[in-house]
PDB file of N, CA and C in Angstrom:
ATOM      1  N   UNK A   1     -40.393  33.011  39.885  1.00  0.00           N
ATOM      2  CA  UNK A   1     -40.026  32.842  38.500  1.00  0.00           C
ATOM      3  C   UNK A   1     -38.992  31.718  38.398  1.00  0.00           C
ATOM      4  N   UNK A   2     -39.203  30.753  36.923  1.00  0.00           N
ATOM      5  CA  UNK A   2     -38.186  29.873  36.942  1.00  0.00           C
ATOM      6  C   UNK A   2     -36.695  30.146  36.617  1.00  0.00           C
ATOM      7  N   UNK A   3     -35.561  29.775  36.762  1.00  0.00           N
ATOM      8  CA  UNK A   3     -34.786  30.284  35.935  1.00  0.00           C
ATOM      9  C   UNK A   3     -33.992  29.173  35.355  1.00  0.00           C
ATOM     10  N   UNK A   4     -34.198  28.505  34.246  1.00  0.00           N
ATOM     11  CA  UNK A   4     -33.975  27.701  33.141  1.00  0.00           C
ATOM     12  C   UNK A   4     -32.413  27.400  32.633  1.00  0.00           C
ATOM     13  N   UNK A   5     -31.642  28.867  33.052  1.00  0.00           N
ATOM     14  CA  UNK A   5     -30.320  28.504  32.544  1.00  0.00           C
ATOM     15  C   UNK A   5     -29.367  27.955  32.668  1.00  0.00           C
ATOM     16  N   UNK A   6     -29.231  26.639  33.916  1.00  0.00           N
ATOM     17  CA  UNK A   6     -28.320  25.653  34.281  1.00  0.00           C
ATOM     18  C   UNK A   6     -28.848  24.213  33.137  1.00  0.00           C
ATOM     19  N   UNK A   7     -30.323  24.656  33.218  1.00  0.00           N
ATOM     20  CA  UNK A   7     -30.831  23.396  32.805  1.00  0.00           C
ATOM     21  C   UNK A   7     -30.719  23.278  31.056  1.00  0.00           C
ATOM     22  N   UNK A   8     -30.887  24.776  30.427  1.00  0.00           N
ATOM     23  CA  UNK A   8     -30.502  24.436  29.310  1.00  0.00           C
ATOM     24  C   UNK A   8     -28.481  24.566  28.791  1.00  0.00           C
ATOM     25  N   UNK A   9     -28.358  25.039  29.763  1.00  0.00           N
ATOM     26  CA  UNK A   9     -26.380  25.038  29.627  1.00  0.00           C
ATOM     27  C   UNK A   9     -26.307  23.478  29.676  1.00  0.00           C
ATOM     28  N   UNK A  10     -26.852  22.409  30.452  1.00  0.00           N
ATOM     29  CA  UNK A  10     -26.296  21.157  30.662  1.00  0.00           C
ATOM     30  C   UNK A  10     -26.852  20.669  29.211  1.00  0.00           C
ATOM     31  N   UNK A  11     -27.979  20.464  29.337  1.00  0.00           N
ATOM     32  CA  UNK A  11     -28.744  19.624  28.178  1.00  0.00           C
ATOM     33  C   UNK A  11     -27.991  19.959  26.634  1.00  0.00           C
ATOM     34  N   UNK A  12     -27.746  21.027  26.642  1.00  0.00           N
ATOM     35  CA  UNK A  12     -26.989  21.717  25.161  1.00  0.00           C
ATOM     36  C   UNK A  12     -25.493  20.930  25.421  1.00  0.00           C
ATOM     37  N   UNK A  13     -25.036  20.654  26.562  1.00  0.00           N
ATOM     38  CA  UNK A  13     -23.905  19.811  26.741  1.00  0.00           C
ATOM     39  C   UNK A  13     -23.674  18.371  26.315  1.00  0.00           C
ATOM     40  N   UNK A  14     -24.915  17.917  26.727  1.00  0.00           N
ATOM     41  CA  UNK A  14     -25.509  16.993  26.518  1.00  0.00           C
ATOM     42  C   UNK A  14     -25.653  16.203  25.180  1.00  0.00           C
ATOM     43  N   UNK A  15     -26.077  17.089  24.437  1.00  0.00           N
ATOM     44  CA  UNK A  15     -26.192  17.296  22.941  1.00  0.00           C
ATOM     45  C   UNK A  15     -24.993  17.060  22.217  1.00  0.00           C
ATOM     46  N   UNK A  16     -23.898  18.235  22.755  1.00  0.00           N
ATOM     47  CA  UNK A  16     -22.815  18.150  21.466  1.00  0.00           C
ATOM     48  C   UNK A  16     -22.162  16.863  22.584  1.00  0.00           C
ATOM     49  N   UNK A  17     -21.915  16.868  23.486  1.00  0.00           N
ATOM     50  CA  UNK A  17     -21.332  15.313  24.002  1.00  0.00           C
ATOM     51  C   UNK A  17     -22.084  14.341  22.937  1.00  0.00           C
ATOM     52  N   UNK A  18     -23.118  14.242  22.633  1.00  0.00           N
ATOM     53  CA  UNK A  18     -23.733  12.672  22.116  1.00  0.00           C
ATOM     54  C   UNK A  18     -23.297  13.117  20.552  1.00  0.00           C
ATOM     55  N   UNK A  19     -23.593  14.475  20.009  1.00  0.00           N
ATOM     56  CA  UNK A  19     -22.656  14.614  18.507  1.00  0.00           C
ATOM     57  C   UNK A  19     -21.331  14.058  18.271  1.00  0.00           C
ATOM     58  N   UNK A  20     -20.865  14.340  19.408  1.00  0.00           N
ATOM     59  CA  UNK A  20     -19.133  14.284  19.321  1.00  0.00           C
ATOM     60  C   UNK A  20     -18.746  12.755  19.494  1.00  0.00           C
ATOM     61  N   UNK A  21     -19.527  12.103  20.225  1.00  0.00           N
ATOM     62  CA  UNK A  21     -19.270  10.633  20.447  1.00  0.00           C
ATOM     63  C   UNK A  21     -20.140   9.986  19.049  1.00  0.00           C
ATOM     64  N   UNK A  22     -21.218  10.265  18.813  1.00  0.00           N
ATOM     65  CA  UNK A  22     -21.365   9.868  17.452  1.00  0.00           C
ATOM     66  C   UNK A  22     -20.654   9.691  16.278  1.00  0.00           C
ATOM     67  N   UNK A  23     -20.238  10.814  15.805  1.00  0.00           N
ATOM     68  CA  UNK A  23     -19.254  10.734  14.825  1.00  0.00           C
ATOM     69  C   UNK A  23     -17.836  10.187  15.423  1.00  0.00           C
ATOM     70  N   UNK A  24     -17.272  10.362  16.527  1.00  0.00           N
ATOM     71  CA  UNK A  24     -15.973   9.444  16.602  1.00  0.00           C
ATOM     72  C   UNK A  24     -16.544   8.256  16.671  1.00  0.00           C
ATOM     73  N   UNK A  25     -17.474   7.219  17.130  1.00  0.00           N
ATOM     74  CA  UNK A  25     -17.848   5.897  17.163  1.00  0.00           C
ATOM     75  C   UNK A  25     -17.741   5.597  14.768  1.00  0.00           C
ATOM     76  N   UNK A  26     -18.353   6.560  14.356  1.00  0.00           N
ATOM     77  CA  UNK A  26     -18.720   6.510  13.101  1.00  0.00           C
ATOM     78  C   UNK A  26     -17.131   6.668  12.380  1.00  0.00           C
ATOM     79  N   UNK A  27     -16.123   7.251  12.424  1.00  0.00           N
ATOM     80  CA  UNK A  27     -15.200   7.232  12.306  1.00  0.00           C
ATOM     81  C   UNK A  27     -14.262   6.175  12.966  1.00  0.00           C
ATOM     82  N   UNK A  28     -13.940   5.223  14.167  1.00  0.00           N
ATOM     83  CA  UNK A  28     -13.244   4.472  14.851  1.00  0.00           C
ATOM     84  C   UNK A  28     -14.371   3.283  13.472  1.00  0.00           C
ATOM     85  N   UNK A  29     -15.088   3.121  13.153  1.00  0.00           N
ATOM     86  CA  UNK A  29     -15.515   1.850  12.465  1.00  0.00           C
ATOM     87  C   UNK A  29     -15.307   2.138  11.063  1.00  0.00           C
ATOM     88  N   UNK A  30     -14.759   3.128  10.727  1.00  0.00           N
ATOM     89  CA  UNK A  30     -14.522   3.468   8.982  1.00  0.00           C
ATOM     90  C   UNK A  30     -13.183   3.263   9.345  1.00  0.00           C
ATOM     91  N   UNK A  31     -12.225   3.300  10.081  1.00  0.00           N
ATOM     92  CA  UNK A  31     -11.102   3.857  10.545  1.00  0.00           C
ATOM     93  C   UNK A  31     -10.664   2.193  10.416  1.00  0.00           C
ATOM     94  N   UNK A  32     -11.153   1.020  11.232  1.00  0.00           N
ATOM     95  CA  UNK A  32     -11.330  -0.116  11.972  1.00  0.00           C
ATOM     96  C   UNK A  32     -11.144  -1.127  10.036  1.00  0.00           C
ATOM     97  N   UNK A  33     -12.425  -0.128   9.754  1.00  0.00           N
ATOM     98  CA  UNK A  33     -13.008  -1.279   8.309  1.00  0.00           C
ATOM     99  C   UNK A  33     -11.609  -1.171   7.294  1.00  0.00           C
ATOM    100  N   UNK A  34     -11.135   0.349   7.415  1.00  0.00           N
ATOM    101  CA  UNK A  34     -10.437   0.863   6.529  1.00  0.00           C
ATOM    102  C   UNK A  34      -8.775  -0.372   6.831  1.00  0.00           C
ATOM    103  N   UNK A  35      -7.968  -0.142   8.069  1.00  0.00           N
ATOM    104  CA  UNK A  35      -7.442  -1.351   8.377  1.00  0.00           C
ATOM    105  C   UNK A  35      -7.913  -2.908   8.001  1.00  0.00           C
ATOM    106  N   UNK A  36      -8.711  -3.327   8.173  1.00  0.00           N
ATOM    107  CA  UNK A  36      -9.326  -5.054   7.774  1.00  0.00           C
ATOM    108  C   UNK A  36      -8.774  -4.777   6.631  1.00  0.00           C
ATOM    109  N   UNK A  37      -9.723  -4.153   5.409  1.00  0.00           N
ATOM    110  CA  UNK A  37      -9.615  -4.053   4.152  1.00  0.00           C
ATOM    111  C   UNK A  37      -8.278  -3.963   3.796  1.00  0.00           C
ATOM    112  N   UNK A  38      -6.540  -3.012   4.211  1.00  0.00           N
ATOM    113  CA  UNK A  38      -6.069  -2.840   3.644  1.00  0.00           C
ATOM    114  C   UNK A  38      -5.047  -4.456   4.216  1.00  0.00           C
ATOM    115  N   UNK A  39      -5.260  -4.650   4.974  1.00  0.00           N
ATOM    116  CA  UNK A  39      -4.502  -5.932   5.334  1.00  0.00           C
ATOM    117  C   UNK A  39      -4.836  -7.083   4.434  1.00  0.00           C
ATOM    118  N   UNK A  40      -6.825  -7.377   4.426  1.00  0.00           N
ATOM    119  CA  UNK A  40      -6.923  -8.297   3.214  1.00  0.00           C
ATOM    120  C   UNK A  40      -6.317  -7.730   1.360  1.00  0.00           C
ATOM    121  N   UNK A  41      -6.152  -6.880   1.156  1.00  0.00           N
ATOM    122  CA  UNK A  41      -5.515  -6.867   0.228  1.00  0.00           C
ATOM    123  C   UNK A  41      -4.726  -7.128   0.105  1.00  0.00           C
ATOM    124  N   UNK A  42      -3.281  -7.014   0.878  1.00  0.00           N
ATOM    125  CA  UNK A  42      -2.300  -7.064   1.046  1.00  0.00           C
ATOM    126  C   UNK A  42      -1.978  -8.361   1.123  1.00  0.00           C
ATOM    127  N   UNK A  43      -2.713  -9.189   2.160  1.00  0.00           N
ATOM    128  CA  UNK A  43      -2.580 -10.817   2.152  1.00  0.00           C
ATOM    129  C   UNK A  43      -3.303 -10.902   1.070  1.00  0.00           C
ATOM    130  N   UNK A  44      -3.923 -10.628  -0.125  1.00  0.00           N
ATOM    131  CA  UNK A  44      -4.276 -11.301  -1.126  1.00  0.00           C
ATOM    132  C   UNK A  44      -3.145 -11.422  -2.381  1.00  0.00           C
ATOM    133  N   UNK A  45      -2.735 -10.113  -1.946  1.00  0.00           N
ATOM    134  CA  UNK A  45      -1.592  -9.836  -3.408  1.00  0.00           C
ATOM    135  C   UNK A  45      -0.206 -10.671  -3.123  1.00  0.00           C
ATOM    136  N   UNK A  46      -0.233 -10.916  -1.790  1.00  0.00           N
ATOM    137  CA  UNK A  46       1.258 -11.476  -1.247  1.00  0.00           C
ATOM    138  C   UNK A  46       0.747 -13.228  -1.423  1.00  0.00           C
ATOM    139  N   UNK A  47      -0.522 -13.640  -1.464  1.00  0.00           N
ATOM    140  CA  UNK A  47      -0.946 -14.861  -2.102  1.00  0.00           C
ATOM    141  C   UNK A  47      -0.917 -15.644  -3.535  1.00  0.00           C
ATOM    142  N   UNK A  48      -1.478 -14.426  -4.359  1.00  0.00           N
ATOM    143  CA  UNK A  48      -1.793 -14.734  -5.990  1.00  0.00           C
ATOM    144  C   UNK A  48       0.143 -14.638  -5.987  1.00  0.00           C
ATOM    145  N   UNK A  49       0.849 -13.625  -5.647  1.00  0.00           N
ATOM    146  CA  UNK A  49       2.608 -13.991  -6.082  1.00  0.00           C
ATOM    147  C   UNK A  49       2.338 -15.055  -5.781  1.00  0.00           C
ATOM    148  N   UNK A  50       2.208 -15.737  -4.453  1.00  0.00           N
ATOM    149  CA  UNK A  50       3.212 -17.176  -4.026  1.00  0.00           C
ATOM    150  C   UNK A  50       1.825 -18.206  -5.138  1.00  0.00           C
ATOM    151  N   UNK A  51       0.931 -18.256  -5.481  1.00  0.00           N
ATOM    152  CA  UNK A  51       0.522 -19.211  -6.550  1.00  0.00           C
ATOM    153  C   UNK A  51       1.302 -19.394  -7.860  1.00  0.00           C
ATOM    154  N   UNK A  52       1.340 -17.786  -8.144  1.00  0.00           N
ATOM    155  CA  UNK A  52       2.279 -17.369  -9.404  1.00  0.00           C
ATOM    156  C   UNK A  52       3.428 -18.472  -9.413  1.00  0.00           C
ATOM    157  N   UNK A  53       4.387 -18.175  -8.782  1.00  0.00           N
ATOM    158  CA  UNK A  53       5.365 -18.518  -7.777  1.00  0.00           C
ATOM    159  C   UNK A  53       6.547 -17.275  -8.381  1.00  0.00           C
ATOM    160  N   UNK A  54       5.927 -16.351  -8.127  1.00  0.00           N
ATOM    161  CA  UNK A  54       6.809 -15.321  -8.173  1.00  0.00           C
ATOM    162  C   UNK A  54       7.048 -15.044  -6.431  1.00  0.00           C
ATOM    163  N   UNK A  55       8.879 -14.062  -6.636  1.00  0.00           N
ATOM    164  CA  UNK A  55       8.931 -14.185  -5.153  1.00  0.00           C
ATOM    165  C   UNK A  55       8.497 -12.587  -4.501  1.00  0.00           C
ATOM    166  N   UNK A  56       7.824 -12.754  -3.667  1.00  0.00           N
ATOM    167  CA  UNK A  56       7.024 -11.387  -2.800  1.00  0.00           C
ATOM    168  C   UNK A  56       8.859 -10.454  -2.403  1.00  0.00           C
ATOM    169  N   UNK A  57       8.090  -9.482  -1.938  1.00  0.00           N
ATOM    170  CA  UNK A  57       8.773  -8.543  -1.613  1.00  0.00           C
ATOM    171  C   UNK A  57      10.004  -8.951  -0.466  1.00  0.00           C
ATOM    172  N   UNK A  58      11.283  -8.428  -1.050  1.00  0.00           N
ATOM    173  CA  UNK A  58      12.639  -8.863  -0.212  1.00  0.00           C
ATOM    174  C   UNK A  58      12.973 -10.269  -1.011  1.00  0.00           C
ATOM    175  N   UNK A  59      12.452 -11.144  -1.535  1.00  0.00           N
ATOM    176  CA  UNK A  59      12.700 -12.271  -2.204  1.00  0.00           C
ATOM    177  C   UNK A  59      13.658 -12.410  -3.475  1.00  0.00           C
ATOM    178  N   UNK A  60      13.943 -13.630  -4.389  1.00  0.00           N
ATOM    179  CA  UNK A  60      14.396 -13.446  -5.481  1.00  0.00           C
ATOM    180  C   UNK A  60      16.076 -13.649  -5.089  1.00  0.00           C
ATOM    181  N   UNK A  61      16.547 -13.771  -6.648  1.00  0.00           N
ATOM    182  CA  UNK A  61      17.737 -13.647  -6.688  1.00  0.00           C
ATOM    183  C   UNK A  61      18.386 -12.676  -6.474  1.00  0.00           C
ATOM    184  N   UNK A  62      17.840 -11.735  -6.872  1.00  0.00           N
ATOM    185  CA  UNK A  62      18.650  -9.951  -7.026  1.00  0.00           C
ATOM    186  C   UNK A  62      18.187  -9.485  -7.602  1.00  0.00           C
ATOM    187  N   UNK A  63      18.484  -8.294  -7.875  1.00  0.00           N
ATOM    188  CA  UNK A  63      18.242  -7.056  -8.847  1.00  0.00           C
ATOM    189  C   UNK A  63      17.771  -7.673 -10.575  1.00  0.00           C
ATOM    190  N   UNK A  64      16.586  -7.350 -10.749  1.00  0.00           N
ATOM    191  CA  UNK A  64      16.393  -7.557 -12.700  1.00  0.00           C
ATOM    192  C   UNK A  64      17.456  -6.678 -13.132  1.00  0.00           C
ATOM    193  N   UNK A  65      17.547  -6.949 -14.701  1.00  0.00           N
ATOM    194  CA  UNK A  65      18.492  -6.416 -15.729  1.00  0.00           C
ATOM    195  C   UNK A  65      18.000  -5.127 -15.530  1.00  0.00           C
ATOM    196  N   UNK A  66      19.038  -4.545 -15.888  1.00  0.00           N
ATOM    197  CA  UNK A  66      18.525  -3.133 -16.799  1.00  0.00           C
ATOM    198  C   UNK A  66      17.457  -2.845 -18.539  1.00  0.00           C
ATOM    199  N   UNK A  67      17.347  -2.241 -18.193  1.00  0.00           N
ATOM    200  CA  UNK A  67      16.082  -1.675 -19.619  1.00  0.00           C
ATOM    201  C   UNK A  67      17.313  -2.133 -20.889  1.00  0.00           C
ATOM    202  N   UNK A  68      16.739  -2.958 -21.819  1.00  0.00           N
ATOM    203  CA  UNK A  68      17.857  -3.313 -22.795  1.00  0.00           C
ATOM    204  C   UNK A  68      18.031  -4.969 -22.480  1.00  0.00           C
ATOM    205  N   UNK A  69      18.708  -4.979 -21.331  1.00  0.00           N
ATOM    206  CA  UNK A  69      19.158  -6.652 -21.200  1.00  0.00           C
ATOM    207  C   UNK A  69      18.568  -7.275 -21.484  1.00  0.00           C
ATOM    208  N   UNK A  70      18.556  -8.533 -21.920  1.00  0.00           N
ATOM    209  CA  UNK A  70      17.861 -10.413 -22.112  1.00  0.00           C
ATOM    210  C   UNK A  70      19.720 -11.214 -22.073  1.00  0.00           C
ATOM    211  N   UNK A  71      18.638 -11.968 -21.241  1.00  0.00           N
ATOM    212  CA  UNK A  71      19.170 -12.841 -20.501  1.00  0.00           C
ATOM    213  C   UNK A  71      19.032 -14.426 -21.462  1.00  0.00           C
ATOM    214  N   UNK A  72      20.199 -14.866 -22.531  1.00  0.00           N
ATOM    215  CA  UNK A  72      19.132 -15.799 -23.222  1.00  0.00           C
ATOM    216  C   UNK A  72      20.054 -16.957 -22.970  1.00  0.00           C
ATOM    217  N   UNK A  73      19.929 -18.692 -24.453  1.00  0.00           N
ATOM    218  CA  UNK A  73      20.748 -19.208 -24.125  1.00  0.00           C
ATOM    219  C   UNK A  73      21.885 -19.025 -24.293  1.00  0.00           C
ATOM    220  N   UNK A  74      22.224 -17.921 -25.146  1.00  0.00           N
ATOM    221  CA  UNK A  74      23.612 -17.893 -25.564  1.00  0.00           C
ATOM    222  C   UNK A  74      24.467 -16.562 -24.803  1.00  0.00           C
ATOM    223  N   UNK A  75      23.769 -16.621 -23.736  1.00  0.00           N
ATOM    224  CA  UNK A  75      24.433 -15.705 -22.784  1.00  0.00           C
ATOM    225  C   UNK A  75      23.793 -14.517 -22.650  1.00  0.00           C
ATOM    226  N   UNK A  76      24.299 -13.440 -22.294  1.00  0.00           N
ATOM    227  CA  UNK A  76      23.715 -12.045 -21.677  1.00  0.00           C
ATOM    228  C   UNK A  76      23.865 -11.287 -23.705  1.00  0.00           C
ATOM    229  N   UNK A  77      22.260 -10.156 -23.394  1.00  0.00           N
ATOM    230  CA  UNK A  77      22.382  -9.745 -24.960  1.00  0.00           C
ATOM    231  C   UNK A  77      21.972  -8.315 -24.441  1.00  0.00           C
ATOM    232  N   UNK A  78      22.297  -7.384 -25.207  1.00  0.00           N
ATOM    233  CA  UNK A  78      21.900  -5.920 -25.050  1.00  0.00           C
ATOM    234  C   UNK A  78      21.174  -5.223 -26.569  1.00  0.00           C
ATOM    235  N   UNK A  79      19.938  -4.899 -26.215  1.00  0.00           N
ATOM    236  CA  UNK A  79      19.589  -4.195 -27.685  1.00  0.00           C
ATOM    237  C   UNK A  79      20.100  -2.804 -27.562  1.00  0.00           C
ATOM    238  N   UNK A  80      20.861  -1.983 -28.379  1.00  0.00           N
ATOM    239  CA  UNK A  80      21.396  -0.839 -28.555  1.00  0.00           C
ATOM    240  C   UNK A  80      20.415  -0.570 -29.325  1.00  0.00           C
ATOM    241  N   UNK A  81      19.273  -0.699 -29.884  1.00  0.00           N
ATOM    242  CA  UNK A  81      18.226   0.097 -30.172  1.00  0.00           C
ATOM    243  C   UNK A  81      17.817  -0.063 -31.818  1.00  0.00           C
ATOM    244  N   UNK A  82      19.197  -1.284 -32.276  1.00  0.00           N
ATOM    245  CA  UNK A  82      19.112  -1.125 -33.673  1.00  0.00           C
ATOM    246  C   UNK A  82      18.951  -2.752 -33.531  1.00  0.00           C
ATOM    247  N   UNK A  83      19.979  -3.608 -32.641  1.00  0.00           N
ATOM    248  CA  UNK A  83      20.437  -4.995 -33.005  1.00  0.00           C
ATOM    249  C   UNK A  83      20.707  -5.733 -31.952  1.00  0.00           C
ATOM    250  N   UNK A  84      20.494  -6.579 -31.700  1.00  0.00           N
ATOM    251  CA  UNK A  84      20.789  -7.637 -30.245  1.00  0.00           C
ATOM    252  C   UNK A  84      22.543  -7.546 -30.554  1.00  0.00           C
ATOM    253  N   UNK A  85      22.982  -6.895 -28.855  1.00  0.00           N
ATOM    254  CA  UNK A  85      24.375  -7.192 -29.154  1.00  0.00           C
ATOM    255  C   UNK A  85      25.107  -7.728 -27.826  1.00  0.00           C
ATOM    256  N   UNK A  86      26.287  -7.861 -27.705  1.00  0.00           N
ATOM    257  CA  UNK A  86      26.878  -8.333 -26.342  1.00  0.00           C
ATOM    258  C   UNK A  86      26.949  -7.418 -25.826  1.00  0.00           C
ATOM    259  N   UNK A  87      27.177  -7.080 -24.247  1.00  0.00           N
ATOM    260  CA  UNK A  87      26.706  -6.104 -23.693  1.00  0.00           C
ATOM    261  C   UNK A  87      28.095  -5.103 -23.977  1.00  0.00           C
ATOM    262  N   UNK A  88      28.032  -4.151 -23.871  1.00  0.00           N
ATOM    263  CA  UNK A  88      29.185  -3.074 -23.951  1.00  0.00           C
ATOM    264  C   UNK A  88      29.914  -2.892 -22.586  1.00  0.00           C
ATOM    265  N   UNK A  89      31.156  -2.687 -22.554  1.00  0.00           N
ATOM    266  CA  UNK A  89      32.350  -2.890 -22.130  1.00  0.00           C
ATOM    267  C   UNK A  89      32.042  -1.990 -20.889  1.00  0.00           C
ATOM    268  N   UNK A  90      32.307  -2.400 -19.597  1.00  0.00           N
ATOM    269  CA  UNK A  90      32.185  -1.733 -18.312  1.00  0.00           C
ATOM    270  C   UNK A  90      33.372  -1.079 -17.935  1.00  0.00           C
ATOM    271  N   UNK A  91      33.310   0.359 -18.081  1.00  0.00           N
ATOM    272  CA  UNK A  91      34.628   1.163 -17.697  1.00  0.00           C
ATOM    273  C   UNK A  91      34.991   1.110 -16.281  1.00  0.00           C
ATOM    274  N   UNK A  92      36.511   0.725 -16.412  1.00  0.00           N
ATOM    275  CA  UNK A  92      36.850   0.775 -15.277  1.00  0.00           C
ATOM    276  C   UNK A  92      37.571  -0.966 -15.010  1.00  0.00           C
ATOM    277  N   UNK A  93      36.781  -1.801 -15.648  1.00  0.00           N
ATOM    278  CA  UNK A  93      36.988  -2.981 -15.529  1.00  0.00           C
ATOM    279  C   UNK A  93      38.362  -3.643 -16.880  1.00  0.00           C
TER     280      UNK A  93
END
């Protein structure tokens, strides 16, 4: 009589080995694509700024105004919500 059960224990091994390497090969190239892609975005957006000629990230003079400020010719203006005014008095100073 034959007895079959080394031969189907390996082959069933066999099997989920080639499942298991399948899907990680299928994942390492979504994984792979997913990197390319987020780098070309990234060099795209850090491009269209420098055409703009706005300055990319860490750049610039400093900090924008606060919500309210303009910056005009006749100096620094604050809307209090009713009227363009000079900015209000910094306590402490």
């Amino acid at each position: 009589m034959n007895d079959y059960g080394p031969g189907v224990a390996a082959g069933f091994a066999f099997i989920v080995l080639g499942i298991v390497l399948y899907l990680g090969t299928i994942a390492l190239v979504l994984w792979i694509g997913y990197l390319i892609m987020r780098t070309a975005v990234k060099n795209g957006i850090l491009l269209a700024d420098a055409e703009r000629g706005r300055p990319t990230l860490g750049g610039g003079p400093g900090p924008s105004a606060p919500a309210g400020w303009y910056d005009s010719s006749q100096g620094r203006r604050y809307w209090n919500g009713q009227q363009w005014t000079t900015p209000p008095p910094v306590p402490g100073r």
